[in-house]
C-alpha atoms as a PDB file:
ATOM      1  CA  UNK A   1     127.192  94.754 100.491  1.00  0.00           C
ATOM      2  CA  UNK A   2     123.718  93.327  98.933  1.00  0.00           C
ATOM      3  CA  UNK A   3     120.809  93.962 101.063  1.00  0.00           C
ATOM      4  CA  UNK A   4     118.170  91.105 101.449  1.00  0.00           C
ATOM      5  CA  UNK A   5     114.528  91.724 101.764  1.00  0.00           C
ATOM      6  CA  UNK A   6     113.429  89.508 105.131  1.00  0.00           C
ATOM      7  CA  UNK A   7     110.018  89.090 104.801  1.00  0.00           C
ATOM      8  CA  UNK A   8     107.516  87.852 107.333  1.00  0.00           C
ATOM      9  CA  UNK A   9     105.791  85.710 105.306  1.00  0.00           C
ATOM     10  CA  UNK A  10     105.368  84.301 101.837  1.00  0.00           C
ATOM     11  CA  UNK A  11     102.934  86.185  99.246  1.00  0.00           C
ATOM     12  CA  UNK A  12      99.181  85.067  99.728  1.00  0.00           C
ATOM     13  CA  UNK A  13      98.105  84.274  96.328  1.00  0.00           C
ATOM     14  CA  UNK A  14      94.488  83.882  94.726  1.00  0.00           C
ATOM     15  CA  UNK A  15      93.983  81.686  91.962  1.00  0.00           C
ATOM     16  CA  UNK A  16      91.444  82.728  89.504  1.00  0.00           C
ATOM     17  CA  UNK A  17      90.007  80.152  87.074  1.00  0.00           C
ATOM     18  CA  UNK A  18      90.322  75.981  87.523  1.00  0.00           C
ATOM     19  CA  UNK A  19      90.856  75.060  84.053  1.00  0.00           C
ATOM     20  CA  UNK A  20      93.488  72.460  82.738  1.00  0.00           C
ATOM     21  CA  UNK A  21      96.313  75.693  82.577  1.00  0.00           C
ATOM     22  CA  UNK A  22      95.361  76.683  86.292  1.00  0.00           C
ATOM     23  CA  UNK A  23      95.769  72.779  87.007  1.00  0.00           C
ATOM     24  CA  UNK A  24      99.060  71.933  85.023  1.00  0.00           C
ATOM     25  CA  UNK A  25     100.820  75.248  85.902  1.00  0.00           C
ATOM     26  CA  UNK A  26      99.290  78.073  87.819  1.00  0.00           C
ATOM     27  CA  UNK A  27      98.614  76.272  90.947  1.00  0.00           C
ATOM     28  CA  UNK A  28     101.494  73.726  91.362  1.00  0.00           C
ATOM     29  CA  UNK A  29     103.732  76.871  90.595  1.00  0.00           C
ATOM     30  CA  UNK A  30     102.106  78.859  93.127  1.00  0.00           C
ATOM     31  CA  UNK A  31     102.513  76.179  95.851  1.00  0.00           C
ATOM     32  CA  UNK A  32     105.931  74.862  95.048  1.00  0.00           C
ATOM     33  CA  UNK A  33     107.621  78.358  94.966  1.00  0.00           C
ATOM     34  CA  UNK A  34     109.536  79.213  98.618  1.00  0.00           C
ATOM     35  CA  UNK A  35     108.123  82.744  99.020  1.00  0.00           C
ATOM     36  CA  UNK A  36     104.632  82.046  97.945  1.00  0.00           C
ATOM     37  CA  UNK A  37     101.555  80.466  99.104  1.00  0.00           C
ATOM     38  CA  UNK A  38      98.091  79.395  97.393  1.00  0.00           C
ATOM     39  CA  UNK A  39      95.393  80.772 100.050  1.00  0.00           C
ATOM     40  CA  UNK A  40      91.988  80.425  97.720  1.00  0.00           C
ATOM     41  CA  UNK A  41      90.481  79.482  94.944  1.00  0.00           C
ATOM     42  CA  UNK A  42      87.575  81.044  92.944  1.00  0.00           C
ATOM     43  CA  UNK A  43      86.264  79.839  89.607  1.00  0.00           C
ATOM     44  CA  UNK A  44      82.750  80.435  88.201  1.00  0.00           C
ATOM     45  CA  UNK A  45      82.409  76.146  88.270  1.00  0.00           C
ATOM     46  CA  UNK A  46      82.355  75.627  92.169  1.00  0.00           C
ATOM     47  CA  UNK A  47      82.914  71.901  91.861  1.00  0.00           C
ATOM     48  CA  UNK A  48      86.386  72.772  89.725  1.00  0.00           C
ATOM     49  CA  UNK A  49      87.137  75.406  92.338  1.00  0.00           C
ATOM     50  CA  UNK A  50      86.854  72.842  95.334  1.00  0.00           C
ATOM     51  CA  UNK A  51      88.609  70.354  94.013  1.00  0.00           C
ATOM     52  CA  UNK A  52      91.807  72.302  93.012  1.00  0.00           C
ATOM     53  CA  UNK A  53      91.856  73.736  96.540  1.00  0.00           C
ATOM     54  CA  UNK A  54      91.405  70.926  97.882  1.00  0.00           C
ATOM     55  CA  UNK A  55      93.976  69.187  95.757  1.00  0.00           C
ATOM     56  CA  UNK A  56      96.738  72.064  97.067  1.00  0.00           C
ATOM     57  CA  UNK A  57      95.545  72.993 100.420  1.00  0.00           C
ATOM     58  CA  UNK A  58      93.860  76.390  99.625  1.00  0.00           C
ATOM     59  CA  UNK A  59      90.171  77.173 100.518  1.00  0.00           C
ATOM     60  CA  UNK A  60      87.682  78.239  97.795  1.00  0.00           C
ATOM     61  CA  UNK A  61      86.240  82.194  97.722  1.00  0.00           C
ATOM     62  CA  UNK A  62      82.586  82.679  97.443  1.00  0.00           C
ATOM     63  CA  UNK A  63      83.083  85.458  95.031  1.00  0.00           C
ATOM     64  CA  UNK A  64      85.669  87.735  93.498  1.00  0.00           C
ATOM     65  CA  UNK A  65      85.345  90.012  95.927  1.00  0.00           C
ATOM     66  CA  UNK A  66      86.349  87.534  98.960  1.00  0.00           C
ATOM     67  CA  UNK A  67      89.063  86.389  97.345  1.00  0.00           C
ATOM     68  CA  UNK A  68      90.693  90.145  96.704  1.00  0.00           C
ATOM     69  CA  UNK A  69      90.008  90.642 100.628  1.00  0.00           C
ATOM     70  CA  UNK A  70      92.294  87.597 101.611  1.00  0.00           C
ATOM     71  CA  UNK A  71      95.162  87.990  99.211  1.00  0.00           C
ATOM     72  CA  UNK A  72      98.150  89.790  98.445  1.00  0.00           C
ATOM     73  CA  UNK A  73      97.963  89.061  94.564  1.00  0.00           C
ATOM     74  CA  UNK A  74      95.597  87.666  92.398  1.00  0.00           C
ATOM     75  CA  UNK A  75      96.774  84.984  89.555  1.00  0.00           C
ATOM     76  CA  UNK A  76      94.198  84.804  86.226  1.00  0.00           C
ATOM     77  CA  UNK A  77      93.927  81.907  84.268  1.00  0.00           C
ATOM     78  CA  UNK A  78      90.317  82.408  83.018  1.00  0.00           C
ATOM     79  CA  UNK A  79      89.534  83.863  78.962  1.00  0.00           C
ATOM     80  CA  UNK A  80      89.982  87.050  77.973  1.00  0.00           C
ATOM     81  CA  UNK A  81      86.811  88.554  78.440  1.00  0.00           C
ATOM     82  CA  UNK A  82      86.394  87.446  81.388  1.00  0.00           C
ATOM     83  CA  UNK A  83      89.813  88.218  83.038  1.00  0.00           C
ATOM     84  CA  UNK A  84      89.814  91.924  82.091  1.00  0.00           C
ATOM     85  CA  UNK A  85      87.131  93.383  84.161  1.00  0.00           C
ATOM     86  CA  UNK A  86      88.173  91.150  87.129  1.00  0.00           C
ATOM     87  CA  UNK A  87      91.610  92.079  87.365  1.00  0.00           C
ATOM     88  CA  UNK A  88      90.369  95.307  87.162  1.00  0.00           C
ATOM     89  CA  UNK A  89      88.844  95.160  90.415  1.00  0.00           C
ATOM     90  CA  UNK A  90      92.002  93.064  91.873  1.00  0.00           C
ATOM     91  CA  UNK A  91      93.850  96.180  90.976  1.00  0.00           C
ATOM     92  CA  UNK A  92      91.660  98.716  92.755  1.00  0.00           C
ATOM     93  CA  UNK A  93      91.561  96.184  95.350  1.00  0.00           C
ATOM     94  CA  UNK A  94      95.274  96.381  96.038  1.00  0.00           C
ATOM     95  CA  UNK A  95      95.918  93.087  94.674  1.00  0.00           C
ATOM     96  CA  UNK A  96      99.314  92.141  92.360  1.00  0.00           C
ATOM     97  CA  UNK A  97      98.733  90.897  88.877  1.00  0.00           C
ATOM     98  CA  UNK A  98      99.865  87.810  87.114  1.00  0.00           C
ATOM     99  CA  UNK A  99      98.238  88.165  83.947  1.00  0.00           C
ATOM    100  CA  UNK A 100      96.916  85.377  81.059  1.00  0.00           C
ATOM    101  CA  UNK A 101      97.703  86.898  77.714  1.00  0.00           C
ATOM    102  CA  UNK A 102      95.873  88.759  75.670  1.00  0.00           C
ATOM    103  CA  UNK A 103      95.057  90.661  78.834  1.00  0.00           C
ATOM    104  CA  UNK A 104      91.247  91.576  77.856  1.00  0.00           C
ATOM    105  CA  UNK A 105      88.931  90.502  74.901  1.00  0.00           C
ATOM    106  CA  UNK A 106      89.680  94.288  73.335  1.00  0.00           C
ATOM    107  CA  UNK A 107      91.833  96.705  72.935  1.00  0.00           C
ATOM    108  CA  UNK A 108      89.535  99.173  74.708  1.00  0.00           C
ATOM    109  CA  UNK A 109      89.140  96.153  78.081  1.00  0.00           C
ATOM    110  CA  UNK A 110      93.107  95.882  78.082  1.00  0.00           C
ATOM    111  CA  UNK A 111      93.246 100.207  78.144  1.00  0.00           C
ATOM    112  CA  UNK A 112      90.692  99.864  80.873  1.00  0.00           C
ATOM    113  CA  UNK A 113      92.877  97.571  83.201  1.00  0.00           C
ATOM    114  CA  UNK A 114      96.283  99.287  82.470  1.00  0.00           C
ATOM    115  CA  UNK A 115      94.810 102.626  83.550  1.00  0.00           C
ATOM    116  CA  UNK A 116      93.432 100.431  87.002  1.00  0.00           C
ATOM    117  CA  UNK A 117      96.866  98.920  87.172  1.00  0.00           C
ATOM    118  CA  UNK A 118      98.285 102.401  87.088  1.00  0.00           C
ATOM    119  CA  UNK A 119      96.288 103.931  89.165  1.00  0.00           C
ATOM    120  CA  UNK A 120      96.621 101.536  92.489  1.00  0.00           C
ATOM    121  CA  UNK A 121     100.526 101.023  91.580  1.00  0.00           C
ATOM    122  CA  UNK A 122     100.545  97.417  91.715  1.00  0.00           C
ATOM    123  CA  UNK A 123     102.464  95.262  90.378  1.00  0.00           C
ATOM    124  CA  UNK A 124     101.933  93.075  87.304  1.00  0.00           C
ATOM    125  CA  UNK A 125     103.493  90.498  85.082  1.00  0.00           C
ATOM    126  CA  UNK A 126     102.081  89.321  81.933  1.00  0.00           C
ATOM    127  CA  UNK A 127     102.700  85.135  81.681  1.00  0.00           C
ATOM    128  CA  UNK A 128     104.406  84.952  78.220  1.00  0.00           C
ATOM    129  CA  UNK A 129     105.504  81.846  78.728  1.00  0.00           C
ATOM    130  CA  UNK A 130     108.911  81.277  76.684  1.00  0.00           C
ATOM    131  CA  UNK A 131     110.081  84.976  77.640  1.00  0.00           C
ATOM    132  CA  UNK A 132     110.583  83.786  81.526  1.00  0.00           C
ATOM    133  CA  UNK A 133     113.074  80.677  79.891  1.00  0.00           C
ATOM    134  CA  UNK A 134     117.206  81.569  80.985  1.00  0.00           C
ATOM    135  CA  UNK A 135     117.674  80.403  77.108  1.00  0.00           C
ATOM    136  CA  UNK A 136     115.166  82.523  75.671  1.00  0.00           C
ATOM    137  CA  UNK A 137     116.716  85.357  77.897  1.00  0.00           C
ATOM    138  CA  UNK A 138     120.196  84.513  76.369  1.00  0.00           C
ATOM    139  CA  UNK A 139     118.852  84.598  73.017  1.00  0.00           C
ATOM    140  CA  UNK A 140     117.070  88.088  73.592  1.00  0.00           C
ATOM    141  CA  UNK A 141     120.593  89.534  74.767  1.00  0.00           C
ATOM    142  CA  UNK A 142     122.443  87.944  71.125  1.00  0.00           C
ATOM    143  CA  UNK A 143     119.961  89.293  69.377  1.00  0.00           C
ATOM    144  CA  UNK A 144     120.589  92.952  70.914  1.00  0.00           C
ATOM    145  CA  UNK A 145     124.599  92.357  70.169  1.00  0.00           C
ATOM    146  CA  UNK A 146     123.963  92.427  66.207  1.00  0.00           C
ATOM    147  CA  UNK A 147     121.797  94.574  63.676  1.00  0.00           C
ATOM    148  CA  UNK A 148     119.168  91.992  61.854  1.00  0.00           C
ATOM    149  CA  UNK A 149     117.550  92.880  58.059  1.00  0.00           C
ATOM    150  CA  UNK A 150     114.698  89.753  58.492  1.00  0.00           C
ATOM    151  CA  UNK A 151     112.835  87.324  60.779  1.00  0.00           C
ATOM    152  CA  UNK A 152     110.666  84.652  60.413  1.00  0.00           C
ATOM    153  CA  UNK A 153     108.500  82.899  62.750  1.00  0.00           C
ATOM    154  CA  UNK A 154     106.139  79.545  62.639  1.00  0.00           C
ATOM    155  CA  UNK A 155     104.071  78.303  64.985  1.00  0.00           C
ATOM    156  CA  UNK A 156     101.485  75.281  63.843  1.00  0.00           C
ATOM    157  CA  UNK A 157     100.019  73.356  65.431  1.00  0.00           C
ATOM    158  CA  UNK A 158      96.176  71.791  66.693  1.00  0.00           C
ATOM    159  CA  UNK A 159      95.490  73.035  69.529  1.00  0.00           C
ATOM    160  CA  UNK A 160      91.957  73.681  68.361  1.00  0.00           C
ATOM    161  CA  UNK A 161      91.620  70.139  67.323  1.00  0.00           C
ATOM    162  CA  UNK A 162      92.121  68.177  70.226  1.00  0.00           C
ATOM    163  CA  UNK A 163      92.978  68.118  73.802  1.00  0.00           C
ATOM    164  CA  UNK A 164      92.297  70.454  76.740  1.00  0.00           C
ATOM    165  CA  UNK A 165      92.325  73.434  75.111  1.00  0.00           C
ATOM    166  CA  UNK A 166      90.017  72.443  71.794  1.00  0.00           C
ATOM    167  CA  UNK A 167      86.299  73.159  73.624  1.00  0.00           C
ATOM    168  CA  UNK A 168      87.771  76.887  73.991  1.00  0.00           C
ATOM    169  CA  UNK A 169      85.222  79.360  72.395  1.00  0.00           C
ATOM    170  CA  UNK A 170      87.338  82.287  72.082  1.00  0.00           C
ATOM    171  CA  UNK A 171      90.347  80.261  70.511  1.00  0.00           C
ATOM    172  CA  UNK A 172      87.968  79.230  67.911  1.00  0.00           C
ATOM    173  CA  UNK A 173      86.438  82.434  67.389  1.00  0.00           C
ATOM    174  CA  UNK A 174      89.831  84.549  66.999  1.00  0.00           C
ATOM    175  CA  UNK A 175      92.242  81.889  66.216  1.00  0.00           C
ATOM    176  CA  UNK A 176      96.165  81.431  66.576  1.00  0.00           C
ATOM    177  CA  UNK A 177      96.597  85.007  66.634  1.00  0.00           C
ATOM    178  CA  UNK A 178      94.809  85.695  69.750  1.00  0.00           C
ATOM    179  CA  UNK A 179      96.085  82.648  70.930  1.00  0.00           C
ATOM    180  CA  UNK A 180      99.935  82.108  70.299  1.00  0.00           C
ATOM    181  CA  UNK A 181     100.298  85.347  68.168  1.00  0.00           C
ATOM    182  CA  UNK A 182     101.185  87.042  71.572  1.00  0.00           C
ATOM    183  CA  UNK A 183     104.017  84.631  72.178  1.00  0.00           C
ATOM    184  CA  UNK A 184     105.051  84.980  68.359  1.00  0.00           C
ATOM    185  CA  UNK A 185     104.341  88.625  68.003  1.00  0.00           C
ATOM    186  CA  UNK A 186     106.236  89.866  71.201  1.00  0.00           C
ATOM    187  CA  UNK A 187     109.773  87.301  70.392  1.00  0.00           C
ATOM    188  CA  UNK A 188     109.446  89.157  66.488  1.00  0.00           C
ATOM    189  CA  UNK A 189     109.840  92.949  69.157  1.00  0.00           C
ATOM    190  CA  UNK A 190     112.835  91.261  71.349  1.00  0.00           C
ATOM    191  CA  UNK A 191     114.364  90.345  68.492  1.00  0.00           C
ATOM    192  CA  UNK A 192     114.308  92.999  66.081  1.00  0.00           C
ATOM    193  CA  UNK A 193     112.852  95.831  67.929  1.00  0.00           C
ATOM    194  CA  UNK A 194     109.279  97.424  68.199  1.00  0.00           C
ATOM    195  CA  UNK A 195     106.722  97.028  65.110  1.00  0.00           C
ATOM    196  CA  UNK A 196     106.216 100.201  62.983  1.00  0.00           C
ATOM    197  CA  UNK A 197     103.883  98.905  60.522  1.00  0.00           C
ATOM    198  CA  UNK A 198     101.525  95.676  59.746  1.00  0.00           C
ATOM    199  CA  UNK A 199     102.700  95.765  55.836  1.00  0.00           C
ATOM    200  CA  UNK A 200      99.514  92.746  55.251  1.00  0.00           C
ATOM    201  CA  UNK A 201      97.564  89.886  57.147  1.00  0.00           C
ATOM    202  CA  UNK A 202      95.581  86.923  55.535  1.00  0.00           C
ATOM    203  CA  UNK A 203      93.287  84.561  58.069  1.00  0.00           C
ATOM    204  CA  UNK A 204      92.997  81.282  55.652  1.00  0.00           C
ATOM    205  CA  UNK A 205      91.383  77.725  56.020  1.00  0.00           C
ATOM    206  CA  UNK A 206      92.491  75.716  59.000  1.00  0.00           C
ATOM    207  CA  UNK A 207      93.267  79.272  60.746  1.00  0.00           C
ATOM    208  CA  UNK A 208      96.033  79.732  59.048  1.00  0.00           C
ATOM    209  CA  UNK A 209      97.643  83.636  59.717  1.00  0.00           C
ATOM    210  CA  UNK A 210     100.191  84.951  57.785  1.00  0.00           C
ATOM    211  CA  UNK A 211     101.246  88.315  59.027  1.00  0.00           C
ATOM    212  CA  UNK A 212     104.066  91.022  57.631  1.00  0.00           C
ATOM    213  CA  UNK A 213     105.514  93.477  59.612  1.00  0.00           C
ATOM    214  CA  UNK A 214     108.150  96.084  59.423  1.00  0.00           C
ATOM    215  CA  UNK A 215     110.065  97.266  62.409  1.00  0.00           C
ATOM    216  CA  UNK A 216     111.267 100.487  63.337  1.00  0.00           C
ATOM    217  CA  UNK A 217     115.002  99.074  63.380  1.00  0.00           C
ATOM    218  CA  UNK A 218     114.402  98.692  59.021  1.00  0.00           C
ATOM    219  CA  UNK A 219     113.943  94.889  59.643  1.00  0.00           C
ATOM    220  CA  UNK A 220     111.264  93.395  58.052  1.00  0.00           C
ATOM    221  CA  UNK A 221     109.766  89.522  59.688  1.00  0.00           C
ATOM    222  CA  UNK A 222     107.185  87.056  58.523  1.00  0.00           C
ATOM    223  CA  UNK A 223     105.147  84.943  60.866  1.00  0.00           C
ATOM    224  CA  UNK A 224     103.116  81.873  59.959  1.00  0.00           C
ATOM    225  CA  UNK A 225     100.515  80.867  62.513  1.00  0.00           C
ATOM    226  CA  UNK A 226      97.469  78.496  62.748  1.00  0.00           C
ATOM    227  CA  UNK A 227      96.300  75.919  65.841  1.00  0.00           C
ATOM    228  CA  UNK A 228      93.945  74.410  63.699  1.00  0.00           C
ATOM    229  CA  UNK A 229      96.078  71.901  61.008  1.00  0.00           C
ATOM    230  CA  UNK A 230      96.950  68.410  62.532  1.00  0.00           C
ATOM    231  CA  UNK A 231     100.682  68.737  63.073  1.00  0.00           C
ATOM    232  CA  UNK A 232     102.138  66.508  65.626  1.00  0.00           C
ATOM    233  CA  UNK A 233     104.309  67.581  67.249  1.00  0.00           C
ATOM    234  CA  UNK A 234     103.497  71.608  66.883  1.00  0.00           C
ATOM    235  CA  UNK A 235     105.840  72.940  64.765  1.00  0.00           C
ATOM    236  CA  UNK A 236     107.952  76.370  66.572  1.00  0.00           C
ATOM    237  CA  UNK A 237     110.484  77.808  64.771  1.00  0.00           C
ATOM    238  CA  UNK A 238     111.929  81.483  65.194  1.00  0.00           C
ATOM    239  CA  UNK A 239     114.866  83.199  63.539  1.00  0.00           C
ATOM    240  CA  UNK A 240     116.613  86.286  62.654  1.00  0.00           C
ATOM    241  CA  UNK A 241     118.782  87.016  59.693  1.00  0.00           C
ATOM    242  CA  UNK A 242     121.937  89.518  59.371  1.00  0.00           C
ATOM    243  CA  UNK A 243     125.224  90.087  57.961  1.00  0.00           C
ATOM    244  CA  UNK A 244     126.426  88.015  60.593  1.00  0.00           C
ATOM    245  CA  UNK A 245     124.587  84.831  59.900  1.00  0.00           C
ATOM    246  CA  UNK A 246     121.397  83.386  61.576  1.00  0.00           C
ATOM    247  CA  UNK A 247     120.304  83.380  64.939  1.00  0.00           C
ATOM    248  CA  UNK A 248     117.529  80.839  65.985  1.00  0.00           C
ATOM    249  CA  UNK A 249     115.781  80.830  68.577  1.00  0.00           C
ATOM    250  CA  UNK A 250     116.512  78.108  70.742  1.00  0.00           C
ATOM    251  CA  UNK A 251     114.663  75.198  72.859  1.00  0.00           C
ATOM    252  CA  UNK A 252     114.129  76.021  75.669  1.00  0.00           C
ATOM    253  CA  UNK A 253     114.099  72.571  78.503  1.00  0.00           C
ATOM    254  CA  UNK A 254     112.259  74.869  80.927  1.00  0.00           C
ATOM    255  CA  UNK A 255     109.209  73.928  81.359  1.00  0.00           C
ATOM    256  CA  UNK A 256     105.767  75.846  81.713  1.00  0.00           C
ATOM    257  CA  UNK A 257     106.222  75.788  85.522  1.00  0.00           C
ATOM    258  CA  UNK A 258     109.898  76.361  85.656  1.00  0.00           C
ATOM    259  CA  UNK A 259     108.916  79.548  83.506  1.00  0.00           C
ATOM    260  CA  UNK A 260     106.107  80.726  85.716  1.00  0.00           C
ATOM    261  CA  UNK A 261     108.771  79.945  89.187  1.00  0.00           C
ATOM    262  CA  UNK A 262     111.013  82.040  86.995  1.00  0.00           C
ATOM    263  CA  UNK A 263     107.996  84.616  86.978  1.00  0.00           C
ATOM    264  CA  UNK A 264     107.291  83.868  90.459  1.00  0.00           C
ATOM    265  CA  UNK A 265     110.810  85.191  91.831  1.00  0.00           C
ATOM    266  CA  UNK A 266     110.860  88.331  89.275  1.00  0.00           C
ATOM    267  CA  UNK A 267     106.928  89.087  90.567  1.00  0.00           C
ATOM    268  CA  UNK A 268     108.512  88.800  94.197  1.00  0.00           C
ATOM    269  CA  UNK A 269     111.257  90.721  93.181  1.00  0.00           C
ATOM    270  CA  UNK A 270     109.408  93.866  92.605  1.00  0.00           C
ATOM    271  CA  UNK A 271     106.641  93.375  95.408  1.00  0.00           C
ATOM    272  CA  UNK A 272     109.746  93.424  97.579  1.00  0.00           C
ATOM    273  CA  UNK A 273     111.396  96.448  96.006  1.00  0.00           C
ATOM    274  CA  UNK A 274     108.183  98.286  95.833  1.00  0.00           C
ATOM    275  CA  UNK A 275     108.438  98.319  92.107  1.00  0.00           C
ATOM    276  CA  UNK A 276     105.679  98.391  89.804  1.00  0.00           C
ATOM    277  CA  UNK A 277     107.198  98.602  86.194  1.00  0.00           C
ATOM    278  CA  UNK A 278     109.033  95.482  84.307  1.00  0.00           C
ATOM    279  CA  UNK A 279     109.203  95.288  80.397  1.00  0.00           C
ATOM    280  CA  UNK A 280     106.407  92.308  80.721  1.00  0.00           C
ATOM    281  CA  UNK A 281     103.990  94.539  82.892  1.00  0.00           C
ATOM    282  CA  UNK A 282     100.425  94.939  82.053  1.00  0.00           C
ATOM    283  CA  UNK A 283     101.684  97.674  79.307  1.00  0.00           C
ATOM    284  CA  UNK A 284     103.606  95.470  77.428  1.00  0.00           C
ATOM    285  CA  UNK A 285      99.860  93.380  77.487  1.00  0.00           C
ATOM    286  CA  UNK A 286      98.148  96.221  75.852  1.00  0.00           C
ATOM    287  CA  UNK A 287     100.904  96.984  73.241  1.00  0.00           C
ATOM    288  CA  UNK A 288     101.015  93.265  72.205  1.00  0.00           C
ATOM    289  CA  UNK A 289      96.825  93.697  72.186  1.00  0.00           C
ATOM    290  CA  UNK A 290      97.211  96.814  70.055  1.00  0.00           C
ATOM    291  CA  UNK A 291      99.048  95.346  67.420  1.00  0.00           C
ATOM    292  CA  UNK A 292      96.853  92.011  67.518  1.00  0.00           C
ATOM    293  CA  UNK A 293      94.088  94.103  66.869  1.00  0.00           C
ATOM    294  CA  UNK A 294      95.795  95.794  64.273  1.00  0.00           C
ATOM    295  CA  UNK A 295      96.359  91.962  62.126  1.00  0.00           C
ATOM    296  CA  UNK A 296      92.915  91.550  62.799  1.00  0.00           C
ATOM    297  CA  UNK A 297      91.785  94.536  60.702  1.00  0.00           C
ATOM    298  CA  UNK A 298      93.826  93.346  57.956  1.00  0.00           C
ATOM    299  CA  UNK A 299      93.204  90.175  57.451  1.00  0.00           C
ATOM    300  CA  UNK A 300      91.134  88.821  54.986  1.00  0.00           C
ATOM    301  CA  UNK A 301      89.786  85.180  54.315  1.00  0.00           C
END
C-alpha cells in the first residue's frame, strides 16, 4: 500500500531576485503550485521587490537574512555572482535550494556552495529548464535503450540583442556558453553519457561557440552556440546518431512554468522524504560549471 506524506502546510518559499525570469516563471510557479506558497520577496531594487509581492500576495524581506528566517526554501533568480554566496548562507540557514544555472560566477563559488549544501543536508534542485519536460524525460530514457557514436547540438539565437534579457552584463561578458551552454552541455551527458575530454573550443564574432567533446561512452558530439546573431525564432536542435538511426530531441509543449511545477513536485518530493540527493542537485551544478570552465580555457577568438 503507498504511503502519503500529510503535511500541515504548504512549503514557505522566498523568492530571491525580481527580474523578468522571477516575474514570468519563478513567482507565478511558486504561487500556483498546491503544496507551495510565496511568503517574501527580497531583491537588491526595493521598488521591483514590492511590486512582485505585492502583485502575488507575499511581503518583501529587508535583507537576506530576514528572508532565510521566514522560509522553508529559498528560490534564486538573481546572476551568478551574486546567487552563489547567498545561497550559501540559505544553506547554512536551513533553507532548500532551487538553483539558477550556472550556480556561481566560478568554479571555485559553485565548490563553495556544494560543500554548504552538503554540509546542512538540504535539499536542492538546479532549474535546467527542458530537463523537468515529460518529453525531454522520454527522450533521456530512448537515448539510454541504444549505444550512440555522435551528437550534435545548436542553439542560436539573440538573446543578447534584444528583449529582457539583452541589458544582462554577465551574458555579455561570458556569452552563450555561460548562458544556454548549461542547457546544451548537460542534454550532450543524458544523451551520450558523461564528458571525458573537451577535444577544442573557438569563441567567434557574434558569440559564436563551437565546442568538441568526447564522452566516456566513445561518442564523440558537436555543439554550436551563440545568443548574439539575429535569428528569429532561436534556432534548438539536438540529436544523437547510432546504428539504429537518429534520435532527436523533441519539442517539448511544456512550458517554462509547467517545467518549474514539474520541479516544484520533485523539490517537494524529497523535502517530504527527507532526501537530499537527485541527479539535478547542486552537484550536477558544479559538474556542468566544471566543464564550462573547461570550454572557456580553450577557446580562442
Amino acid at each position: 500500500m503507498d504511503h502519503q506524506v500529510t503535511r500541515r502546510r504548504p512549503v514557505r518559499f522566498g523568492l530571491v531576485g525580481a527580474g523578468p525570469w522571477a516575474q514570468a516563471v519563478h513567482a507565478p510557479a511558486i504561487v500556483a503550485h498546491p503544496d507551495t506558497e510565496l511568503v517574501a520577496v527580497w531583491a537588491r531594487r526595493p521598488a521591483a521587490a514590492g511590486e512582485l509581492a505585492d502583485t502575488h500576495g507575499a511581503r518583501v524581506a529587508d535583507d537576506p537574512a530576514a528572508l532565510f528566517a521566514s522560509v522553508d526554501a529559498v528560490a534564486f533568480a538573481v546572476p551568478p555572482d551574486v546567487q552563489a554566496d547567498l545561497a550559501g548562507a540559505a544553506a547554512q540557514a536551513g533553507r532548500h535550494l532551487v538553483l539558477d544555472k550556472p550556480i556561481g560566477a566560478s568554479v571555485a563559488e559553485a565548490e563553495r556552495l556544494a560543500g554548504a549544501v552538503g554540509d546542512a543536508g538540504v535539499a536542492s534542485l538546479v532549474f535546467l529548464t527542458s530537463r523537468y519536460a515529460p518529453a525531454v524525460t522520454e527522450w533521456i530514457t530512448a537515448a539510454a535503450a541504444s549505444r550512440w557514436a555522435a551528437g550534435t547540438a545548436t542553439w542560436v539565437g539573440g538573446a543578447l540583442l534584444s528583449g529582457p534579457y539583452s541589458h544582462s552584463p554577465w551574458r555579455h561578458s561570458r556569452g552563450a556558453v555561460v548562458d544556454i551552454g548549461p542547457h546544451v552541455f548537460d542534454l550532450l551527458e543524458a544523451g551520450l553519457g558523461p564528458v571525458a575530454d573537451v577535444v577544442g573550443a573557438t569563441r567567434g564574432e557574434h558569440d559564436v561557440w563551437q565546442v568538441l567533446f568526447a564522452h566516456e561512452s566513445g561518442a564523440r558530439s558537436a555543439a554550436t552556440l551563440s545568443i548574439g546573431l539575429p535569428v528569429e525564432p532561436t534556432v534548438i536542435d539536438l540529436s544523437l546518431y547510432g546504428t539504429t538511426g537518429r534520435l532527436p530531441l523533441p519539442e517539448s509543449r511544456a512550458s517554462s512554468v509547467d517545467c518549474y511545477r514539474n520541479l516544484l513536485d520533485e523539490l517537494v518530493g524529497m523535502i517530504d522524504a527527507g532526501r537530499t540527493e537527485h541527479p539535478l542537485d547542486v552537484w550536477r551544478g558544479l559538474r556542468l560549471h566544471r566543464l564550462i570552465e573547461r570550454v572557456e580555457g580553450l577557446a580562442v577568438p
